[in-house]
N, C-alpha and C. Protein backbone atom coordinates (compact mmCIF):
# COMPACT_ATOMS: atom_id res chain seq x y z
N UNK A 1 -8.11 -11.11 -1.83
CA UNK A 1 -6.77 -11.34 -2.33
C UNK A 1 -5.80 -11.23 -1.15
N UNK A 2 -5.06 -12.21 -1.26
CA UNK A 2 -4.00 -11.73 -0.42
C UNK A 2 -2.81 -11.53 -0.21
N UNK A 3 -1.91 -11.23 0.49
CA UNK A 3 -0.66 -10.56 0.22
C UNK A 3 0.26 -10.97 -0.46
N UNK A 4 0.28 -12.83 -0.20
CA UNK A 4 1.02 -13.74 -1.12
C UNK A 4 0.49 -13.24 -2.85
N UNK A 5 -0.63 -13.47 -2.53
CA UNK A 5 -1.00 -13.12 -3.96
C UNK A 5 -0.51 -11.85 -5.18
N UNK A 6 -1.00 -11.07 -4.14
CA UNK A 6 -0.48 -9.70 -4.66
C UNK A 6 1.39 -9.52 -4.86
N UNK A 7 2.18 -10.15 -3.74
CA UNK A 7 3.82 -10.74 -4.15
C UNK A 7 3.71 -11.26 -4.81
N UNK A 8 3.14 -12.35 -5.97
CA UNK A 8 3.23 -13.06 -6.94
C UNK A 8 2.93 -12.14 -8.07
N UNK A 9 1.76 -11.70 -8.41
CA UNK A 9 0.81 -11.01 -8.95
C UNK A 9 2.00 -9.57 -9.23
N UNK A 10 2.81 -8.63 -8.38
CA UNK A 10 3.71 -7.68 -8.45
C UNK A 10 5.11 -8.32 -8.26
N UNK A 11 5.49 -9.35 -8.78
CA UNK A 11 6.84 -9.96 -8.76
C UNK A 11 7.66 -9.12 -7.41
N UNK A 12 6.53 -9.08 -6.48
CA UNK A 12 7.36 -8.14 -5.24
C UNK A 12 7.88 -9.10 -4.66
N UNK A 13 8.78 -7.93 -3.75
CA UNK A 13 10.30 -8.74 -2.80
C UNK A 13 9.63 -7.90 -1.38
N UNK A 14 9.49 -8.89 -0.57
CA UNK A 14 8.99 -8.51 0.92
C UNK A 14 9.78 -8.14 1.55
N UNK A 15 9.59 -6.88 2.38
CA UNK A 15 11.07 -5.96 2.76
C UNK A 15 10.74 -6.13 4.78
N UNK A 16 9.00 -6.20 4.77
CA UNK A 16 9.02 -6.29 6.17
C UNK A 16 8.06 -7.24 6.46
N UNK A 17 7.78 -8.23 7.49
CA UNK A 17 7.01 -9.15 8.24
C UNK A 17 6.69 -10.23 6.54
N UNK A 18 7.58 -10.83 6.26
CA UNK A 18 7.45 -11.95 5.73
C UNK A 18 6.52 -13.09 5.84
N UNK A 19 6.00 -13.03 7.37
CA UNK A 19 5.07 -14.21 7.91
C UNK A 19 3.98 -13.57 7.96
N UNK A 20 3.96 -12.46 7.25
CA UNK A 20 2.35 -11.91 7.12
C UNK A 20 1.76 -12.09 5.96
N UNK A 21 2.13 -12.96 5.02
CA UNK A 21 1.95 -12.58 3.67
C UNK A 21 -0.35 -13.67 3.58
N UNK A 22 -0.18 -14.21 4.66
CA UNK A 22 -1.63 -14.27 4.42
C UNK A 22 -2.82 -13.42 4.87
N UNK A 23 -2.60 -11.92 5.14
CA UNK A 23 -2.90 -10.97 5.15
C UNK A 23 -3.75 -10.92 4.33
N UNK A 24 -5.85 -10.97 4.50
CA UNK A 24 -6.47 -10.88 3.35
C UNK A 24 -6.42 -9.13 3.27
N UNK A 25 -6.45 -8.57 1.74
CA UNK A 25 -6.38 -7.57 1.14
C UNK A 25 -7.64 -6.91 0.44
N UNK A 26 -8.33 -5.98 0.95
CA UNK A 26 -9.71 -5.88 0.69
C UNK A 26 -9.44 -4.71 -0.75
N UNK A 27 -8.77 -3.76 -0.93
CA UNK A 27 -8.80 -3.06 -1.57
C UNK A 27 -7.43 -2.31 -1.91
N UNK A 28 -7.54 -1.40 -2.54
CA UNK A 28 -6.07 -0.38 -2.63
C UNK A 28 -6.37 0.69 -3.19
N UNK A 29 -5.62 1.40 -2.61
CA UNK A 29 -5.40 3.17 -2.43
C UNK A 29 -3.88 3.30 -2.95
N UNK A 30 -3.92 4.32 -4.20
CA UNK A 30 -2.60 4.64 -5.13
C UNK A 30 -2.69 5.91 -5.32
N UNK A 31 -1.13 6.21 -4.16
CA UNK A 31 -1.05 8.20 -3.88
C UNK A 31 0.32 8.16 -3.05
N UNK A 32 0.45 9.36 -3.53
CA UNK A 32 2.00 10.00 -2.87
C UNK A 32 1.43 10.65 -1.91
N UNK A 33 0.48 11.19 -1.86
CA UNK A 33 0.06 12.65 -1.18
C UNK A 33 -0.81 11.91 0.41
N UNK A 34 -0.39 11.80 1.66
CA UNK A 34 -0.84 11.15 2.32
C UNK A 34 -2.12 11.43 3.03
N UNK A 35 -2.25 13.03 2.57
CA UNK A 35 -3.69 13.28 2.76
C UNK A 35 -4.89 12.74 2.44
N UNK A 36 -4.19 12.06 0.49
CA UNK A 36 -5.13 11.53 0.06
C UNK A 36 -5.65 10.34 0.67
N UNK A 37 -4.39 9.44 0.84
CA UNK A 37 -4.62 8.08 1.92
C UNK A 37 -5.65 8.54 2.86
N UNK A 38 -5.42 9.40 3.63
CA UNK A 38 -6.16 9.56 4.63
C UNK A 38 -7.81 9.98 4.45
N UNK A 39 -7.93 10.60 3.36
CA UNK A 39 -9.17 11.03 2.96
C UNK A 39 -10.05 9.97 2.46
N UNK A 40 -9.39 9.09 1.72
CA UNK A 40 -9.80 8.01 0.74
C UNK A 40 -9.14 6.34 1.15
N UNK A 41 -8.36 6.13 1.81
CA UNK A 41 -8.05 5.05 2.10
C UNK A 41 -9.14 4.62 3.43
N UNK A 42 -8.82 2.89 3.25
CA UNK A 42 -9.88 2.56 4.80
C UNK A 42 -8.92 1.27 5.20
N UNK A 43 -9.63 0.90 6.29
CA UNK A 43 -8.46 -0.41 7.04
C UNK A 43 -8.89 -1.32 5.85
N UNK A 44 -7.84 -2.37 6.15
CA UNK A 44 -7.97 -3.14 5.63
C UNK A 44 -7.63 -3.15 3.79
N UNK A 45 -6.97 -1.98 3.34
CA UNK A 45 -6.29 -1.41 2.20
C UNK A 45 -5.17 -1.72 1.86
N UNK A 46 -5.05 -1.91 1.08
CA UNK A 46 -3.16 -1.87 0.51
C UNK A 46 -2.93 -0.47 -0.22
N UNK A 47 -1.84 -0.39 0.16
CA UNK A 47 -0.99 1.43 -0.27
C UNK A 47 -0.45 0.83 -1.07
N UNK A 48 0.01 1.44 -2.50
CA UNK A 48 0.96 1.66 -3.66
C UNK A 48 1.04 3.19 -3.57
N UNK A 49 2.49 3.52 -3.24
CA UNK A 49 3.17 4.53 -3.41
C UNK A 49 4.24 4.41 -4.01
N UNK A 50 4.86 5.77 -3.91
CA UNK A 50 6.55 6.22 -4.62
C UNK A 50 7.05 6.28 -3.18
N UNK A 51 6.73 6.93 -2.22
CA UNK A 51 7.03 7.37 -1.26
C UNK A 51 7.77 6.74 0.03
N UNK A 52 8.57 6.70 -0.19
CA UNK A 52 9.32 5.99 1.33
C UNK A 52 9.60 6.59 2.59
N UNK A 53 8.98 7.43 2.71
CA UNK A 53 9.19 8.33 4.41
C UNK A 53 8.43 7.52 5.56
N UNK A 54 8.73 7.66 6.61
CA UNK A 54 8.15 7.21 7.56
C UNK A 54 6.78 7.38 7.91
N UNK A 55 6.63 8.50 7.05
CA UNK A 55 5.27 9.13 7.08
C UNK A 55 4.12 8.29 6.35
N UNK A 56 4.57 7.68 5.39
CA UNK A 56 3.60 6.46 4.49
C UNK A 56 3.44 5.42 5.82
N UNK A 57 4.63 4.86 6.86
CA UNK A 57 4.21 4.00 7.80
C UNK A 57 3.22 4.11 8.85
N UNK A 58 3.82 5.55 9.10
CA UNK A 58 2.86 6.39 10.53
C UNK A 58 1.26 6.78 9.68
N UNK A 59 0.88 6.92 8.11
CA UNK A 59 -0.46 6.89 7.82
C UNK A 59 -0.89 5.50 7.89
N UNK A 60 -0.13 4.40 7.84
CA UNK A 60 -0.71 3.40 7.56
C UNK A 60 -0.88 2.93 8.69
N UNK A 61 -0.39 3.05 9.95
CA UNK A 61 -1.05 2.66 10.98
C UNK A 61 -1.96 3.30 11.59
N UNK A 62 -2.31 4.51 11.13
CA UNK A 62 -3.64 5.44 11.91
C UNK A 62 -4.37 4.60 11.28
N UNK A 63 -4.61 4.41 9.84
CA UNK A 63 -5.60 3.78 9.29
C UNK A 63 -5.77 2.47 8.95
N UNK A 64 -4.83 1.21 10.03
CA UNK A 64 -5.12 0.05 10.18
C UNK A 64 -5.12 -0.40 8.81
N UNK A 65 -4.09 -0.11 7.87
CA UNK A 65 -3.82 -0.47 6.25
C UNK A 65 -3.45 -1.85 6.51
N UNK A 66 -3.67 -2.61 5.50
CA UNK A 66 -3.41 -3.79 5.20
C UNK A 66 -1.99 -4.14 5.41
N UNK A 67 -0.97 -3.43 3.84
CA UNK A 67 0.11 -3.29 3.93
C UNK A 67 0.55 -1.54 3.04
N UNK A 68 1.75 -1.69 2.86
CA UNK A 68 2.39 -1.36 1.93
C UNK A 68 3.40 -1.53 0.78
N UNK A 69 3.27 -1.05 -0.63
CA UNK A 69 3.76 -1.27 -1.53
C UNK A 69 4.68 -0.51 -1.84
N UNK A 70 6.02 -0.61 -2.48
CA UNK A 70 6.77 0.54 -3.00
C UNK A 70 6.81 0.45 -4.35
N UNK A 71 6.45 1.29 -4.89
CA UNK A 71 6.60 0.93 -6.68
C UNK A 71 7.82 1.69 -6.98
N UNK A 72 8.15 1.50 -8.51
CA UNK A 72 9.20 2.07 -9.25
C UNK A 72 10.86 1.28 -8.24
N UNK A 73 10.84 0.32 -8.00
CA UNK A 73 11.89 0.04 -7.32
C UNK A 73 12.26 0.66 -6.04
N UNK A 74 11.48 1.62 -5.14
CA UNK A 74 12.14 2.59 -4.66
C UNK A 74 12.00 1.45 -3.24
N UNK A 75 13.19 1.85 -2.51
CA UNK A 75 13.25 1.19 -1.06
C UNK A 75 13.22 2.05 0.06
N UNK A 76 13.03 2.32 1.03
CA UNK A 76 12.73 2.70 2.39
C UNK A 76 14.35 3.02 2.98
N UNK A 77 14.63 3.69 4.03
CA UNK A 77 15.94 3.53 4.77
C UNK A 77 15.54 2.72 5.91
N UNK A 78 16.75 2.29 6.55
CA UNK A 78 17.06 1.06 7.64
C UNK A 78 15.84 2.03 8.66
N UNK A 79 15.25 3.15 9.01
CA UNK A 79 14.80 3.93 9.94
C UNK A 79 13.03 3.39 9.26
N UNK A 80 12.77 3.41 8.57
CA UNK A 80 11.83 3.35 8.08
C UNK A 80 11.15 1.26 7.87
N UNK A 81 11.97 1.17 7.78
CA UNK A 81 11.93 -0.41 7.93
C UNK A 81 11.78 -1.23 9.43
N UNK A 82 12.50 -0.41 10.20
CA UNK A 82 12.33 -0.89 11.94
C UNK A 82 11.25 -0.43 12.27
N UNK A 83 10.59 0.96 11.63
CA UNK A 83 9.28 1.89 12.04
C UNK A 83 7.98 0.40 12.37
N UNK A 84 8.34 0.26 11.11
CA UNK A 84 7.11 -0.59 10.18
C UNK A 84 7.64 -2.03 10.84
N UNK A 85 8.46 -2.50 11.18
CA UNK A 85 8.87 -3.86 12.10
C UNK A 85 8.19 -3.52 13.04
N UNK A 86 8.27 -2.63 13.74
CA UNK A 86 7.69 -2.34 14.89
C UNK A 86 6.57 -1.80 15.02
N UNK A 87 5.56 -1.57 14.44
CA UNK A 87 4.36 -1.33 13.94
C UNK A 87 3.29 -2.61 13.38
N UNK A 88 4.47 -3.09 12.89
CA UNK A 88 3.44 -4.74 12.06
C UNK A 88 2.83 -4.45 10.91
N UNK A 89 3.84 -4.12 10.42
CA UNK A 89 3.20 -3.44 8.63
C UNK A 89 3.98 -3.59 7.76
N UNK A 90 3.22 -4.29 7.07
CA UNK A 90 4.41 -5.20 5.88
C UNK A 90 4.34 -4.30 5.30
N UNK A 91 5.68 -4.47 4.18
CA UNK A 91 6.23 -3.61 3.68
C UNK A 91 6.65 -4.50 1.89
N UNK A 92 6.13 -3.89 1.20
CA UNK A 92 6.86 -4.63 -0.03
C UNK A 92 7.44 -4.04 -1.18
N UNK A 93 8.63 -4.54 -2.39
CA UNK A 93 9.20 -3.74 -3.21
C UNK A 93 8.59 -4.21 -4.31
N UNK A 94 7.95 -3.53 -5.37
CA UNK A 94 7.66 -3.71 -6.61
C UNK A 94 8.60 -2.90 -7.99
N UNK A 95 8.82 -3.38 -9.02
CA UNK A 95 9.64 -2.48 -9.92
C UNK A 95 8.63 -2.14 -10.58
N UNK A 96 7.63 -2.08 -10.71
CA UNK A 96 6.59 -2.02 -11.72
C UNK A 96 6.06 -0.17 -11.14
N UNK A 97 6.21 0.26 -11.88
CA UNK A 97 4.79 1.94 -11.97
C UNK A 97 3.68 2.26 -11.32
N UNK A 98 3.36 2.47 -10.64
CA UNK A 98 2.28 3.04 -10.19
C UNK A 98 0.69 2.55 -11.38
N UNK A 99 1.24 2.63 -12.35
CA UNK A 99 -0.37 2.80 -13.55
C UNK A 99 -0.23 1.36 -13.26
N UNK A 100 0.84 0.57 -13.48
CA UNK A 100 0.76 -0.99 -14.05
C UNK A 100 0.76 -1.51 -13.20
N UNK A 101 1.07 -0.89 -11.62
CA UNK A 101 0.95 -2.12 -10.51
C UNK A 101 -0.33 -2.11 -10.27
N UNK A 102 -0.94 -0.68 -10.18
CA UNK A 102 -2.55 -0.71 -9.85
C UNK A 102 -3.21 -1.72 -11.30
N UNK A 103 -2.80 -1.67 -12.15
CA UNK A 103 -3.71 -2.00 -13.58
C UNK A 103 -3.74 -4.08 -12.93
N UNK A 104 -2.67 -3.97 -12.86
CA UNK A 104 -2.55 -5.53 -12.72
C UNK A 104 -3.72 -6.31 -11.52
N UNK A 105 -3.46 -5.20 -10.34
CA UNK A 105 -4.32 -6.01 -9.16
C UNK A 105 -5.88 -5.35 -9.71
N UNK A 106 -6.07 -4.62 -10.31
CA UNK A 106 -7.98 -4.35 -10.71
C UNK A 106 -8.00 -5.27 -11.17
N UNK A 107 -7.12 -6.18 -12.26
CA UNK A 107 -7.21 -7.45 -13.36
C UNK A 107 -7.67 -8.30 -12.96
N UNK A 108 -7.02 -8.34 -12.11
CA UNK A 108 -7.51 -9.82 -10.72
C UNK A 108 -8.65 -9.56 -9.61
N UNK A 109 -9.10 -7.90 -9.74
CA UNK A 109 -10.32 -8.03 -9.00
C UNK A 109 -10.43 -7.01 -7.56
N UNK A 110 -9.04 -6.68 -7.49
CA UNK A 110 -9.11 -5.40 -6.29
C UNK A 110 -9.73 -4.38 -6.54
N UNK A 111 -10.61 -4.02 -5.87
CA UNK A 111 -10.59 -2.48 -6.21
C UNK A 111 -10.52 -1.21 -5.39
N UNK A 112 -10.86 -0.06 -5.65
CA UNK A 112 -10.31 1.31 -4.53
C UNK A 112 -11.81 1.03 -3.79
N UNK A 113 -11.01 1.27 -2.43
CA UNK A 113 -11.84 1.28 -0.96
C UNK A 113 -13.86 2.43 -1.87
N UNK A 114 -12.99 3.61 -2.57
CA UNK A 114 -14.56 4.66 -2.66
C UNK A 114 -14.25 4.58 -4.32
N UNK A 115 -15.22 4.43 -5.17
CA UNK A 115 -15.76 4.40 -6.53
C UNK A 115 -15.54 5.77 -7.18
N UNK A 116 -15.81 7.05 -6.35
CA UNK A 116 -15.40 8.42 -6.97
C UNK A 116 -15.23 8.90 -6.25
N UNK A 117 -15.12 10.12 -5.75
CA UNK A 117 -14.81 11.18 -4.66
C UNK A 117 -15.51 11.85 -4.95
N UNK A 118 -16.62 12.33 -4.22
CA UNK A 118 -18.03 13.11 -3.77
C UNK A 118 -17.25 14.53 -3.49
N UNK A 119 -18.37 15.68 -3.47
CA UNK A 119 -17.94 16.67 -3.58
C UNK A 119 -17.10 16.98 -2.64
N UNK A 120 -17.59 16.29 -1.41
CA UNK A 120 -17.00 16.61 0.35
C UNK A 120 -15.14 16.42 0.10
N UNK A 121 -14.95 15.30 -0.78
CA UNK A 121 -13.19 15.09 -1.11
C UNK A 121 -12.78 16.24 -2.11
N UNK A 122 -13.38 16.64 -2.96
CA UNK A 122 -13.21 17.43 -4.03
C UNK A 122 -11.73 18.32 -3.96
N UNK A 123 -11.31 18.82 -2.40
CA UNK A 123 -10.27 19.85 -2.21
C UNK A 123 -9.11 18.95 -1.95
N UNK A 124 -9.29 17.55 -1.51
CA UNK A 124 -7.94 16.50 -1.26
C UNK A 124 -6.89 16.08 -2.51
């Protein structure tokens, strides 16, 4: 799937690198908590968060993420938007929830990078 897709698919509004939208999208990871990203996310992922700190940008480039999503309408500040300009990490706005943005892209066939979390994640 890819990013165009997933902007169609989440009636999203592209906030950063517009000319990335053919970005193929292997999977997605849905968390506030960026540990979890880090525990459970892999390259090549799309993030759905609440979270707009710089800190969702700076995880998503350790871990070579696909992109990022913002659900519930929420937007980023002008600091957080140049991060991610300057990083090369799209950035997108969804109004849709967390349950229903993830529900929509499984519909169509995405799914999370790991199937369950083995005991070794158990404390994340």
């Amino acid at each position: 799937m890819t990013l165009h897709d997933i902007k169609s698919l989440l009636d999203a509004d592209v906030l950063v690198c517009g000319a990335c939208l053919d970005i193929d999208v292997k999977s997605a990871v849905v968390a506030d908590v960026m540990s979890d990203v880090l525990a459970f996310g892999k390259p090549g992922s799309l993030l759905l968060t609440r979270i707009t700190s710089p800190q969702v940008v700076r995880t998503s480039d350790i871990l070579d993420l696909a992109a990022i999503v913002m659900v519930r309408g929420k937007s980023p500040s002008q600091e957080v938007l140049q991060l991610a300009e300057e990083l090369q990490i799209p950035i997108l706005k969804t109004d849709y929830v967390p349950f229903e943005a993830a529900g929509r892209l499984y519909g169509k066939g995405l799914r999370s990078p790991i199937e369950k979390a083995d005991a070794s994640h158990a404390a994340c």
